[in-house]
Structures are given as structure tokens and as C-alpha cells.
C-alpha atoms as a PDB file:
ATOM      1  CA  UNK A   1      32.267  86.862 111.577  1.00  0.00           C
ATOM      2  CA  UNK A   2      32.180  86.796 115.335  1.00  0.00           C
ATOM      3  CA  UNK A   3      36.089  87.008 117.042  1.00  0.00           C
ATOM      4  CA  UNK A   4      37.686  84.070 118.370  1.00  0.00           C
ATOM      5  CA  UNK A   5      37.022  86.139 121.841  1.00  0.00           C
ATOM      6  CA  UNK A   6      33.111  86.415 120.860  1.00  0.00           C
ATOM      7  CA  UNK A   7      32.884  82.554 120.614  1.00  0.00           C
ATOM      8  CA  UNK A   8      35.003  81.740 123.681  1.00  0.00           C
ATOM      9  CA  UNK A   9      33.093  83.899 125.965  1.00  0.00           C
ATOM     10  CA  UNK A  10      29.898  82.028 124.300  1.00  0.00           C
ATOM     11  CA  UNK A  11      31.180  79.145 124.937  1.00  0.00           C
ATOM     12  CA  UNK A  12      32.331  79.750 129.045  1.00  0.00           C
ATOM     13  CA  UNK A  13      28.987  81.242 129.568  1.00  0.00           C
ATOM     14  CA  UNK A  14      27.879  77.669 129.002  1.00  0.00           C
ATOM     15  CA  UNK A  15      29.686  76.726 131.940  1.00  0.00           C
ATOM     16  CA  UNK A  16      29.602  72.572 130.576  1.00  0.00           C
ATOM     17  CA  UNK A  17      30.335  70.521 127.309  1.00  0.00           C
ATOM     18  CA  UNK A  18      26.215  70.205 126.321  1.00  0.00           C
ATOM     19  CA  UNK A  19      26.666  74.334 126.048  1.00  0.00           C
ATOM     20  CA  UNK A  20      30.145  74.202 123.904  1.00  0.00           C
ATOM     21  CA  UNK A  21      28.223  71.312 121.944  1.00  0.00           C
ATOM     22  CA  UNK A  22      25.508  73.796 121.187  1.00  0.00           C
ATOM     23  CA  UNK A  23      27.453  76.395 119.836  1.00  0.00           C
ATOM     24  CA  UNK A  24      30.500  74.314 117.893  1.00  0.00           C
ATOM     25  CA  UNK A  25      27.616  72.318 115.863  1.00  0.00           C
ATOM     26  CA  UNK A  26      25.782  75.734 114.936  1.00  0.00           C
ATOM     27  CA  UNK A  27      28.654  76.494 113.740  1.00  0.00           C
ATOM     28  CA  UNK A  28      29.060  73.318 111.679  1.00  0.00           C
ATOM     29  CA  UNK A  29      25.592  72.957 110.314  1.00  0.00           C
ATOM     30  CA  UNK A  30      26.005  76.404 108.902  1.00  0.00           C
ATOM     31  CA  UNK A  31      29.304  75.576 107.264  1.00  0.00           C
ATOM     32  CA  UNK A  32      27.567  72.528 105.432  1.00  0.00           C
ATOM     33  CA  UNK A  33      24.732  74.625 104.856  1.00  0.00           C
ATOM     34  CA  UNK A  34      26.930  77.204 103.272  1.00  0.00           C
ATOM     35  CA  UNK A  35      28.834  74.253 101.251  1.00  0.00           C
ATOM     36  CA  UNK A  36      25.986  71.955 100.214  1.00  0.00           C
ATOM     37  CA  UNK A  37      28.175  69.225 101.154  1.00  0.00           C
ATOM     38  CA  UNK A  38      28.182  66.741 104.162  1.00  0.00           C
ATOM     39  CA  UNK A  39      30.782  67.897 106.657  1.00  0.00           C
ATOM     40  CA  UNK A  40      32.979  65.984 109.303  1.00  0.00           C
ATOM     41  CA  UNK A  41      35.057  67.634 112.058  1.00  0.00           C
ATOM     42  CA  UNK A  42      37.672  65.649 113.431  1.00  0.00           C
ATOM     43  CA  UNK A  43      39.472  67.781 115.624  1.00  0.00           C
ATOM     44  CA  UNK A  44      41.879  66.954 118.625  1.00  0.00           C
ATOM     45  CA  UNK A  45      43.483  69.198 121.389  1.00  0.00           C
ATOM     46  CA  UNK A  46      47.341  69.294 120.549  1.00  0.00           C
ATOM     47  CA  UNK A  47      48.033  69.604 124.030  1.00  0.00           C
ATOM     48  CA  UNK A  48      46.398  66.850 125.181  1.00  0.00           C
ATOM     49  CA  UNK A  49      47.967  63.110 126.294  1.00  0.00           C
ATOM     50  CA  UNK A  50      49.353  62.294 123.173  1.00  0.00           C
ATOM     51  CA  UNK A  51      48.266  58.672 122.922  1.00  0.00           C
ATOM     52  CA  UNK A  52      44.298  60.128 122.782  1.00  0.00           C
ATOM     53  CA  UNK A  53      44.588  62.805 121.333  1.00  0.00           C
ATOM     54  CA  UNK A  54      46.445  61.101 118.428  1.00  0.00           C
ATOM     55  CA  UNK A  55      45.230  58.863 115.430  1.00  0.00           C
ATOM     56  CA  UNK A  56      44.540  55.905 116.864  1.00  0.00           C
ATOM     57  CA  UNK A  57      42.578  52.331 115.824  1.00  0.00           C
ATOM     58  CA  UNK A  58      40.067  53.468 118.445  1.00  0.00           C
ATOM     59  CA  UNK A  59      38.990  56.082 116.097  1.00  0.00           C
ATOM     60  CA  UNK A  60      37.690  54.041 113.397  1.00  0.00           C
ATOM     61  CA  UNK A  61      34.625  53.607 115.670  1.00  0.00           C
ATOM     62  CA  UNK A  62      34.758  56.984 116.003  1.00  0.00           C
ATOM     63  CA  UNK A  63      35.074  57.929 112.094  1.00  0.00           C
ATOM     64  CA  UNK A  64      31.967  55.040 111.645  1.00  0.00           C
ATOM     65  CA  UNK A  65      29.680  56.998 114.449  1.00  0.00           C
ATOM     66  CA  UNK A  66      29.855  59.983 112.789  1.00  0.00           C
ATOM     67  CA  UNK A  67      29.487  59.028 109.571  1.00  0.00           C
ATOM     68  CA  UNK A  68      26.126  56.889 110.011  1.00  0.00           C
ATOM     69  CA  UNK A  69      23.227  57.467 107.530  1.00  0.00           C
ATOM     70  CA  UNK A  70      25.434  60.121 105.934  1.00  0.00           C
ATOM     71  CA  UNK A  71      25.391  59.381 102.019  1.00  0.00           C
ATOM     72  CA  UNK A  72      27.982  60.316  99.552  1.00  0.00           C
ATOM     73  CA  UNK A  73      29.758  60.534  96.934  1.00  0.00           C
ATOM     74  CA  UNK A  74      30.814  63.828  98.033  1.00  0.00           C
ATOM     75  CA  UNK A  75      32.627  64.846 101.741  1.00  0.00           C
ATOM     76  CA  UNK A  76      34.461  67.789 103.550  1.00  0.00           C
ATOM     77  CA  UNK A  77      36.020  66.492 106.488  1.00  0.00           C
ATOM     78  CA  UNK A  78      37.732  69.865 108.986  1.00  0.00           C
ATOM     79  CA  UNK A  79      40.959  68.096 110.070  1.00  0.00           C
ATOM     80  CA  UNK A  80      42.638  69.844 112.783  1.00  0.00           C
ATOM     81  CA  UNK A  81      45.430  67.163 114.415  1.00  0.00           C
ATOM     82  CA  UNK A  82      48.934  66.468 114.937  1.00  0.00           C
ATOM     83  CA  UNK A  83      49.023  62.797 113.531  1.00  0.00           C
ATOM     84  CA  UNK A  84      49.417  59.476 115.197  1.00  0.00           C
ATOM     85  CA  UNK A  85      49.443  56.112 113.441  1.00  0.00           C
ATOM     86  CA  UNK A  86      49.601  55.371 110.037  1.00  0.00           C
ATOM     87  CA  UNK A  87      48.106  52.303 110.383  1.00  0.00           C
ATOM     88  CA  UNK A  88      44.732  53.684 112.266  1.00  0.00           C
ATOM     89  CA  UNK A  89      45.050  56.589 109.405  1.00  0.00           C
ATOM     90  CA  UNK A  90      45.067  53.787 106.795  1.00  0.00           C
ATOM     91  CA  UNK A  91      42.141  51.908 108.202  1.00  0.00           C
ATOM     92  CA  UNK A  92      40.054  55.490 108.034  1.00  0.00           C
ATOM     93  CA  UNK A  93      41.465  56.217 104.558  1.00  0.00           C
ATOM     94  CA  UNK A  94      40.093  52.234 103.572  1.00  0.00           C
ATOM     95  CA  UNK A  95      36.631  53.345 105.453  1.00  0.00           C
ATOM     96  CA  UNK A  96      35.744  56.814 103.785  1.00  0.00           C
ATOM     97  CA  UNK A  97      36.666  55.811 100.568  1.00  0.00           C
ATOM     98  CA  UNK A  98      34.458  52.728 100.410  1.00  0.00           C
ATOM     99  CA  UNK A  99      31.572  55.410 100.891  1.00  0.00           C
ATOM    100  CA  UNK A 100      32.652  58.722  99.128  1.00  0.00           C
ATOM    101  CA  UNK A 101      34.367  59.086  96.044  1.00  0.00           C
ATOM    102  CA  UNK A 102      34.858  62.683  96.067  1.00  0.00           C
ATOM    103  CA  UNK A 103      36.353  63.838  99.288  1.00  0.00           C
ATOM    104  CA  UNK A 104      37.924  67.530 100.726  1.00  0.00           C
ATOM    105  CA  UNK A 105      40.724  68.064 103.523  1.00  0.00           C
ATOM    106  CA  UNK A 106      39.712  71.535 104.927  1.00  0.00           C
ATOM    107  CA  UNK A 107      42.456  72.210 107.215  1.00  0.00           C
ATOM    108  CA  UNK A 108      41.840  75.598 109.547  1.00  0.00           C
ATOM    109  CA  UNK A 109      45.144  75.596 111.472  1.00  0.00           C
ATOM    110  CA  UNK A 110      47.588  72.235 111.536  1.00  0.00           C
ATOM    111  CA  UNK A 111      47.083  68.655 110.087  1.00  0.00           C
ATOM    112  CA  UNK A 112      50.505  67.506 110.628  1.00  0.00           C
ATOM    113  CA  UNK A 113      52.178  63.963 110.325  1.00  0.00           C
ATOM    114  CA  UNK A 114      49.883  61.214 110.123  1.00  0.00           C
ATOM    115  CA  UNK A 115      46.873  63.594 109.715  1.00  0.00           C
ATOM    116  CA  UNK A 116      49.229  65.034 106.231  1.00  0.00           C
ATOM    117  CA  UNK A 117      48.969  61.571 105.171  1.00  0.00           C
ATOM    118  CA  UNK A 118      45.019  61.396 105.466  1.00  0.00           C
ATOM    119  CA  UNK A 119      45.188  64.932 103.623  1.00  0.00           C
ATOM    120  CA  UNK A 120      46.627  63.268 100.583  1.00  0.00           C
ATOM    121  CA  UNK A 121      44.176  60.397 100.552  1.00  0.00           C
ATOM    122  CA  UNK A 122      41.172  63.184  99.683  1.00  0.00           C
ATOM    123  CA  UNK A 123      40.772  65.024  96.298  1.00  0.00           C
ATOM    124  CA  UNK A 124      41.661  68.173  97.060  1.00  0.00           C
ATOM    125  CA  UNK A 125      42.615  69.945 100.062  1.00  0.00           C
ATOM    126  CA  UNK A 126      41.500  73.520 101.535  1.00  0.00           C
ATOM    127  CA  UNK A 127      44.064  75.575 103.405  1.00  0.00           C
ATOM    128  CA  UNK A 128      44.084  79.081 104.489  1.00  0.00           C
ATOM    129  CA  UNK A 129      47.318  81.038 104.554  1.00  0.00           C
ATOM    130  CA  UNK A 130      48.028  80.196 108.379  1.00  0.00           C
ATOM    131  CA  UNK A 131      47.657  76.824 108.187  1.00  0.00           C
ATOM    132  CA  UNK A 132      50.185  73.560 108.049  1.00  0.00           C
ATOM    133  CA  UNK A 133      50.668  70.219 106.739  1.00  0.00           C
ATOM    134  CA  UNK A 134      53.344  68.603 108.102  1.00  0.00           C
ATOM    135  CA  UNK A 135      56.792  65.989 107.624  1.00  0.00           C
ATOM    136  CA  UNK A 136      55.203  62.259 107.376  1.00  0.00           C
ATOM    137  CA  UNK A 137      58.428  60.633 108.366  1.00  0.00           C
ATOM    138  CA  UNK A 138      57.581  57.933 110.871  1.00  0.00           C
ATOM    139  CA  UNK A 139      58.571  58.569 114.524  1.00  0.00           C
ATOM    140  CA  UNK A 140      59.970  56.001 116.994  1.00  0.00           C
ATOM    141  CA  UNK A 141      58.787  56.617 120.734  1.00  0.00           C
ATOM    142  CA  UNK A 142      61.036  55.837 123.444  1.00  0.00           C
ATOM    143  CA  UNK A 143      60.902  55.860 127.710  1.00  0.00           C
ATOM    144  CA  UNK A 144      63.994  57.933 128.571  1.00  0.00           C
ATOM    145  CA  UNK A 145      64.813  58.853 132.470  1.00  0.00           C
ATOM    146  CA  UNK A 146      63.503  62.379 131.055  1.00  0.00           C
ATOM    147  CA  UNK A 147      60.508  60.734 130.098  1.00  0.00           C
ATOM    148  CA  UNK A 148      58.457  59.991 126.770  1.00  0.00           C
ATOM    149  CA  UNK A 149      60.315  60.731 123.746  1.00  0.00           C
ATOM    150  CA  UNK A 150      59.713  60.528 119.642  1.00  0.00           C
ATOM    151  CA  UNK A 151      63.010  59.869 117.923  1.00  0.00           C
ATOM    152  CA  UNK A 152      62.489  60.359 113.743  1.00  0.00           C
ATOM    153  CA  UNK A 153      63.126  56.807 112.454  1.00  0.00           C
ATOM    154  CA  UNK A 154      65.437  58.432 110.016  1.00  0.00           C
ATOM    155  CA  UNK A 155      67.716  59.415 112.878  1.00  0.00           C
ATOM    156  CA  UNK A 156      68.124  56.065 114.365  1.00  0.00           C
ATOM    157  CA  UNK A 157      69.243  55.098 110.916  1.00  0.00           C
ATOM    158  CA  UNK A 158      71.121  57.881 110.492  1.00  0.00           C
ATOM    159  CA  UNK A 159      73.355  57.253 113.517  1.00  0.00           C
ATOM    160  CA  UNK A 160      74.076  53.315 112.951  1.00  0.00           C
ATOM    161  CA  UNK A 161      75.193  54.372 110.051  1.00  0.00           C
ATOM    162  CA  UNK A 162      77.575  57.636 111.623  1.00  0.00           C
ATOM    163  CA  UNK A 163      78.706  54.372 114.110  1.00  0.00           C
ATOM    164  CA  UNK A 164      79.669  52.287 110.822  1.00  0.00           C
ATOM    165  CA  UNK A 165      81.437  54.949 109.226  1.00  0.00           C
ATOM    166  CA  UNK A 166      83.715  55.861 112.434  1.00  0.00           C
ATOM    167  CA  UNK A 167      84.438  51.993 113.431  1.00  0.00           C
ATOM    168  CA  UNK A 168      85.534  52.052 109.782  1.00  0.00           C
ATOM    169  CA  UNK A 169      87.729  54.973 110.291  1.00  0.00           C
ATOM    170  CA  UNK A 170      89.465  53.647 113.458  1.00  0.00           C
ATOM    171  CA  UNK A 171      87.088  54.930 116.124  1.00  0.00           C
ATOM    172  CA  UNK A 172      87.143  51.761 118.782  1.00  0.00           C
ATOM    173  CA  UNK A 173      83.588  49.485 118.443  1.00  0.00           C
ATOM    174  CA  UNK A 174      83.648  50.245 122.590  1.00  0.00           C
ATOM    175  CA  UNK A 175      82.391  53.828 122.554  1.00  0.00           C
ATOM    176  CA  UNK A 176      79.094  52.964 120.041  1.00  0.00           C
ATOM    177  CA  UNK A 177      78.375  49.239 121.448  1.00  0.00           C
ATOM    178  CA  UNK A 178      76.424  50.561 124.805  1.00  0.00           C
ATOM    179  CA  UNK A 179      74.228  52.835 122.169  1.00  0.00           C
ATOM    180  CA  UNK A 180      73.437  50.332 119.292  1.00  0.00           C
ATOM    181  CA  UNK A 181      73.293  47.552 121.672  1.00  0.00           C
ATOM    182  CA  UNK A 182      70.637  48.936 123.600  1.00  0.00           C
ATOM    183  CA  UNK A 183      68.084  48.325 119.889  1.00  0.00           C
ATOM    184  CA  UNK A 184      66.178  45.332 120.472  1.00  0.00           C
ATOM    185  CA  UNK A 185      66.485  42.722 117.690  1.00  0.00           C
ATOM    186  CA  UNK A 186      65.073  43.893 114.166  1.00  0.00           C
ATOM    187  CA  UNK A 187      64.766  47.391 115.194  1.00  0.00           C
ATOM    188  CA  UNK A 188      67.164  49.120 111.801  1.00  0.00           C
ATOM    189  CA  UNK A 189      64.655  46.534 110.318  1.00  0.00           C
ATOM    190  CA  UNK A 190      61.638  48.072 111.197  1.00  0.00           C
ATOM    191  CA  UNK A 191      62.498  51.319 110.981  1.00  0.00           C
ATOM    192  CA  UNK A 192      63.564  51.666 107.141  1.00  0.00           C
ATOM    193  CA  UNK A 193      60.164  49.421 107.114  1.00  0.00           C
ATOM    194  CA  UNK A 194      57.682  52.244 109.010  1.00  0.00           C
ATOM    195  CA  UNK A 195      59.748  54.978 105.838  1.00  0.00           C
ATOM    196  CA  UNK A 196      58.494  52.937 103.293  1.00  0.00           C
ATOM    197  CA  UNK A 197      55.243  52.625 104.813  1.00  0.00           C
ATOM    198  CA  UNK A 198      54.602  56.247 104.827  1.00  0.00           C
ATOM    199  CA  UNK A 199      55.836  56.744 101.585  1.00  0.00           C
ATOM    200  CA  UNK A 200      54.000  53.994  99.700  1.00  0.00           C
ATOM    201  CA  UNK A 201      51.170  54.972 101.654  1.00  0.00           C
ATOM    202  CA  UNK A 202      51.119  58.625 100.692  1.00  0.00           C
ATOM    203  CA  UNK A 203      52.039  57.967  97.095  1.00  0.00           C
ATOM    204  CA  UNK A 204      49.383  55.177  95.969  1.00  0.00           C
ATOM    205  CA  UNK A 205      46.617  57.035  97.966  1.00  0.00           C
ATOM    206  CA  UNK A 206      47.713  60.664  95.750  1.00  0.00           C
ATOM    207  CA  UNK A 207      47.998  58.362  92.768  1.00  0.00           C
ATOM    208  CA  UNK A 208      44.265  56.881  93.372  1.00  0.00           C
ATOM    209  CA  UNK A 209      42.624  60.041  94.168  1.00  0.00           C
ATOM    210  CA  UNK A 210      44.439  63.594  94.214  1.00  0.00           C
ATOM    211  CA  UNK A 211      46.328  62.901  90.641  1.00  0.00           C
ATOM    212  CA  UNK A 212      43.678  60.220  89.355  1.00  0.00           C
ATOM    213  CA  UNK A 213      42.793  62.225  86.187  1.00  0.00           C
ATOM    214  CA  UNK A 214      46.921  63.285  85.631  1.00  0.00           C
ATOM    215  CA  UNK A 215      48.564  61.297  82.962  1.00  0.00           C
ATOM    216  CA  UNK A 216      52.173  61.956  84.968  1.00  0.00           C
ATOM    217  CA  UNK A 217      49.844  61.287  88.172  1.00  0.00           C
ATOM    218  CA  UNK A 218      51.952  58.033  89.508  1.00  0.00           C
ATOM    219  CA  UNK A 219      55.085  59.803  88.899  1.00  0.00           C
ATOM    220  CA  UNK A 220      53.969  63.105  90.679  1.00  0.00           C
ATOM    221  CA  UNK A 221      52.122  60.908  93.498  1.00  0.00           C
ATOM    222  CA  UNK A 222      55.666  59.062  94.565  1.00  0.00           C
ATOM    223  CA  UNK A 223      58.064  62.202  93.805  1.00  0.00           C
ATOM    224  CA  UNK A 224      55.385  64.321  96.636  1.00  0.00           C
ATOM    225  CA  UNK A 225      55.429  61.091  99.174  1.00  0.00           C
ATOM    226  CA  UNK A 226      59.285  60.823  98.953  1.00  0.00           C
ATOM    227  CA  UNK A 227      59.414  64.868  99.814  1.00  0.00           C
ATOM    228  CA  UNK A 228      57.651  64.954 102.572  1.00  0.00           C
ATOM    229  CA  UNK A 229      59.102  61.297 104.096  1.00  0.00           C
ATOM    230  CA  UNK A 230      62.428  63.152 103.564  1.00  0.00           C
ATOM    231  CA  UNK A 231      63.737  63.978 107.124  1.00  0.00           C
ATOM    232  CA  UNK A 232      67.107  65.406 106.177  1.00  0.00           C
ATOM    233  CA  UNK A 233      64.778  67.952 103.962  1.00  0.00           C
ATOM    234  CA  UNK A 234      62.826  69.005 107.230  1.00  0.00           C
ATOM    235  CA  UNK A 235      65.198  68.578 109.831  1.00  0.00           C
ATOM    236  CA  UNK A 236      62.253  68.467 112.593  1.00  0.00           C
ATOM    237  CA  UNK A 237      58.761  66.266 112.328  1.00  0.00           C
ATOM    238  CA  UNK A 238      57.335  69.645 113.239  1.00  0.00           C
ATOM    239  CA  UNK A 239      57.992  71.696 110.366  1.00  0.00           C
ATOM    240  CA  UNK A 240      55.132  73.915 108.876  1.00  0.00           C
ATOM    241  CA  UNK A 241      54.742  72.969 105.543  1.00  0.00           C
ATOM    242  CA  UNK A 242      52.469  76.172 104.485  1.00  0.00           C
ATOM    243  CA  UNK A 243      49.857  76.600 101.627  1.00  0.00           C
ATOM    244  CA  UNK A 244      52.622  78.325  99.448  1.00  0.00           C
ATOM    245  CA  UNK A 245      55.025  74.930  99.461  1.00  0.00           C
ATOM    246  CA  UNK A 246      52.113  72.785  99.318  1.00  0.00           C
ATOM    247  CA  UNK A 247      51.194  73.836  95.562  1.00  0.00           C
ATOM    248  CA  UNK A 248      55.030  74.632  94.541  1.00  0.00           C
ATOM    249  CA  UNK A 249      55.487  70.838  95.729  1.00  0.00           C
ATOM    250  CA  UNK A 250      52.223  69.863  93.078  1.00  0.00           C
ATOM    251  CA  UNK A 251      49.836  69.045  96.026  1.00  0.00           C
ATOM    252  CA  UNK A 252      46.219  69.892  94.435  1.00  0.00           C
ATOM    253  CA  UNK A 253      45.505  72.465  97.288  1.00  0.00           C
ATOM    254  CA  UNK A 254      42.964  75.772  97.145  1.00  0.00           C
ATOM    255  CA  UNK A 255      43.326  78.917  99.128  1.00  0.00           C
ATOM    256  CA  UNK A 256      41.204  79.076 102.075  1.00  0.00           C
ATOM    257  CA  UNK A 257      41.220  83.034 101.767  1.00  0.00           C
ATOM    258  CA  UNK A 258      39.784  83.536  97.811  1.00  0.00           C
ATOM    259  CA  UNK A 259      36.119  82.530  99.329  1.00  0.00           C
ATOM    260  CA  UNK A 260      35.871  85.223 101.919  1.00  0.00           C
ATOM    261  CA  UNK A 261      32.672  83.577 103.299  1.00  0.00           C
ATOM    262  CA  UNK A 262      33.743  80.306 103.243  1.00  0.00           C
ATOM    263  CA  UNK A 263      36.975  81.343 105.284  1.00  0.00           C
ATOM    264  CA  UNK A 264      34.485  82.780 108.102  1.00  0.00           C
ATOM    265  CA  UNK A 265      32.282  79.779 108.430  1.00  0.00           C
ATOM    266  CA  UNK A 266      35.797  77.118 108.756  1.00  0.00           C
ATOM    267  CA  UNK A 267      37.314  79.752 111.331  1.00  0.00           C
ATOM    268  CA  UNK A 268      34.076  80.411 113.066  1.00  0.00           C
ATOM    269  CA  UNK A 269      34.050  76.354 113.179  1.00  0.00           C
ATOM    270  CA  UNK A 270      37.427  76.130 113.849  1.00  0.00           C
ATOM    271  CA  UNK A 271      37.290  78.411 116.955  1.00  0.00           C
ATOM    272  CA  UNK A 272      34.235  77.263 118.315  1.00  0.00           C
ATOM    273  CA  UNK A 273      36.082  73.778 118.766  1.00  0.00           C
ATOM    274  CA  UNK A 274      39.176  75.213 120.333  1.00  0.00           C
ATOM    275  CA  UNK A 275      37.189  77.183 122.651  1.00  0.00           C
ATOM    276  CA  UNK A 276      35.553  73.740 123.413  1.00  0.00           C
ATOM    277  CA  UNK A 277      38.820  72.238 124.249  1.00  0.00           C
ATOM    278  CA  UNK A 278      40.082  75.469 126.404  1.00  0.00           C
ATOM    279  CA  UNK A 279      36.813  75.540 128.448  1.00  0.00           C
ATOM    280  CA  UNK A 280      36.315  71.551 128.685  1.00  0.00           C
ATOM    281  CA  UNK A 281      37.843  67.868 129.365  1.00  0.00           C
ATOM    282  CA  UNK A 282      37.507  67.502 125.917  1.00  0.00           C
ATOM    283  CA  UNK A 283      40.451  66.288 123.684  1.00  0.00           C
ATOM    284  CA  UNK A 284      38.917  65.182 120.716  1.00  0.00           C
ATOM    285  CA  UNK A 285      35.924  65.546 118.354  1.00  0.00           C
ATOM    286  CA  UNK A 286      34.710  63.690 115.694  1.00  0.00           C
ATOM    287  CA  UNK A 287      31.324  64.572 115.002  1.00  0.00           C
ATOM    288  CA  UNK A 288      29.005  65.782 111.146  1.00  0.00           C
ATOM    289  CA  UNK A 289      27.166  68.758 110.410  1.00  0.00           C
ATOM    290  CA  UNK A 290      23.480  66.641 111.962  1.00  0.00           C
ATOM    291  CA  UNK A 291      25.802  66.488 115.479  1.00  0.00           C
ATOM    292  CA  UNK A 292      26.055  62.735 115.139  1.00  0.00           C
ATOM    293  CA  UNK A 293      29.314  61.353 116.638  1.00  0.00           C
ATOM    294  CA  UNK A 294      31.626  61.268 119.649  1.00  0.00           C
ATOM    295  CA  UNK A 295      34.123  63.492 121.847  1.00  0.00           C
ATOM    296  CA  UNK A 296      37.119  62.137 124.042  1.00  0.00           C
ATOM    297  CA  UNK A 297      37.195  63.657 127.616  1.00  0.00           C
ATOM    298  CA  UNK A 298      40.375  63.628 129.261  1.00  0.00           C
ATOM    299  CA  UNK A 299      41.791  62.583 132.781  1.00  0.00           C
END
């Protein structure tokens, strides 16, 4: 298996995105080659503007583009992203399954967040020992005179309620009316509504799919979706949730590493499109194993 090194020297020699194309989609026709089954990346740059580089309902044209003439039931789809909306994730979860019945997560590095939730719409998922899923409690994003800022939904709650308990107490209404007035009207509302979102979300799509032959599957489905919408369990949206906790927790998940050959063709893939994103514009990549679909260049 060439080193991460190999393929990002390939890929600068290129000098332009037509090169990186050329090598990345080598690298997944092989994979699908080696698999026998049609393969989707969907990949985006973590450290690109969050907004793009996110789920977003723009990439249901994206998801559609790459998927043309591609027949099922089966599907491996290379995740690689740090989330976004649930709603755009919900729209591609509606899309896929209408064509595949039978679909894999291989994640090579991180699908965190929203892209956890997608994870638990497919069958199975494929993880090496390095790689992530993520918290799926919903995030709330506010302009602050620091800037940008993603405030766990939970939290907000959280701290109306701290305010409640300490007016209770004797602590004067004065000191928390600046803070809780500042929430526009229906904003507790929506937030406990985004939780249960995620979590109904996560559960029915486990139930339908991941647990569909599991007498105990709607049971095991909802206990999973409450765990990982928990954000006292996590404490940060970013926390690694590794292969290891993945099965303890019941996810139906497969070891990345016990197919040694496999393993090289996802990383191989895998580094090809980071390499991409490090020598490019390029913040996102949806594309199949044929090189059909679409790439997002940044500013």
C-alpha cells in the first residue's frame, strides 16, 4: 500500500484538481473493484467554511449526480465528514434508500454528528481502529462579538433550567433576565424539539435497517439514539466515539483491520482525497467508483 506521503507527492506533482481527480478515482475504482459493490465517496475538508463543507440541502443534488445510472440493491458509501443538518441528512437517508436496500457506512477517519446519524441509517457500518463516530446532539449556532459559535442545544436547556432553580432559591430574577431574555420567542421550544429530532431520527432509521431482522430491534434502535443524543454522557459534540464503544453500545459495526486488503484500498482512498483537499480549493467530494459526480471548491 503506497504511504500517505507516496500519494500526496502524486498528487502535487499534478500541480491542478484534473491531476488529484486522476489519482483519488484510481483509487476508488479499485476499491469497488476489490468489493464488487458500487461505491460512493462523500468526503468534505473539516477545515473548511463550515456552512460548505457541512451537510447541507444543496447536497441532495449532489448525492443524485453521483448516484445516476448506478443500480442497487447493494451500496458502500466512504463517509468522511463532520455533520451538518439533520434535515439535509434526512432528505439523503429518504433518497438512497428508495434505490438500495442493502447499504454500508465505511468510515476511514471521522463521520461525526449529523454524518453518525447517516451511519445508522445503512446496514452495517465499517470502521477501522482510528476512526470516529460522533455525539448527534443538535447544536445551536450563534454570532458572538468573538464570532461564529455552536452552543449544544442541551446546554441552553440546561442553563434555563440552572436560572429556575437559583430564582427559586433566592438568587434575584435581575442577574439571569439580560441572559434568558436575549432567546428570541420559542427558542427552549425548539431546542428540546431539534433533541427529539435526532433521536427519533436515529432510532426509527436503526429500527428500519441496522436491527431490521432483531426481534428486540425497536428497543435496541431507541436505547442507541438516546445514547448518543445524550450530551451530559459526552460532555463535548466532539467526542470520538471509537470502533470499541460502537459495538459495546450494540451498533452492528465490523473492523476495518480483519480484511488487511480491504483496509489498504479505504486508506489508499481515503488519503488520496485528503491529499486532494491539502493540494486544492477543494472542500468537498461526492463522486462513485465510474467518477460520476461533483466537488465543492472553496473561496
Amino acid at each position: 500500500m503506497p504511504s500517505f506521503a507516496d500519494i500526496r507527492r502524486e498528487i502535487a506533482s499534478t500541480s491542478n484538481l484534473t491531476g488529484a481527480d486522476l489519482v483519488r478515482r484510481r483509487y476508488l475504482k479499485d476499491l469497488k473493484e476489490h468489493t464488487g459493490r458500487p461505491t460512493v465517496l462523500y468526503a468534505s475538508a473539516f477545515g473548511g467554511p463550515s456552512g460548505a463543507a457541512s451537510f447541507n440541502i444543496d447536497d441532495v443534488q449532489l448525492i443524485m449526480a453521483a448516484l445516476i445510472d448506478m443500480k442497487g440493491p447493494d451500496l458502500d458509501l466512504v463517509l468522511h465528514s463532520p455533520g451538518g443538518s439533520a434535515e439535509a441528512v434526512e432528505q439523503i437517508v429518504s433518497y438512497l434508500r428508495a434505490k438500495f436496500s442493502s447499504i454500508r457506512v465505511i468510515v476511514p477517519q471521522n463521520a461525526m454528528s449529523a454524518a453518525t446519524m447517516l451511519a445508522c441509517a445503512a446496514n452495517s457500518i465499517l470502521m477501522g481502529r482510528h476512526s470516529a463516530l460522533g455525539p448527534i446532539d443538535p447544536q445551536i449556532v450563534f454570532q458572538s462579538e468573538s464570532g461564529r459559535m455552536a452552543v449544544p442545544a442541551q446546554s441552553i436547556l440546561d442553563e434555563y433550567q440552572a436560572a429556575q432553580d437559583a430564582i427559586k432559591k433566592g438568587d434575584s430574577p435581575i442577574l439571569w433576565a439580560q441572559k434568558i431574555g436575549s432567546y428570541p420567542p420559542g427558542f427552549l421550544i425548539q431546542c428540546n424539539k431539534l433533541i427529539l429530532l435526532a433521536k427519533e431520527l436515529v432510532a426509527s432509521w436503526l429500527s428500519d435497517y441496522m436491527f431490521e431482522d432483531e426481534p428486540d430491534g425497536s428497543l435496541k434502535a431507541m436505547h442507541i439514539a438516546e445514547w448518543l443524543a445524550n450530551n451530559k454522557e459526552f460532555q463535548t459534540h466532539g467526542r470520538p466515539i471509537p470502533y470499541s464503544i460502537a459495538q459495546q453500545k450494540g451498533l452492528r459495526v465490523s473492523l476495518l483491520e480483519d480484511d488487511q486488503t480491504l483496509q489498504e484500498k479505504v486508506l489508499s482512498l481515503f488519503h488520496s482525497t485528503i491529499a486532494t483537499f491539502q493540494a486544492t480549493r477543494c472542500i468537498k467530494i461526492v463522486e462513485n467508483h465510474d467518477g460520476k459526480g461533483s466537488y465543492l471548491v472553496g473561496a
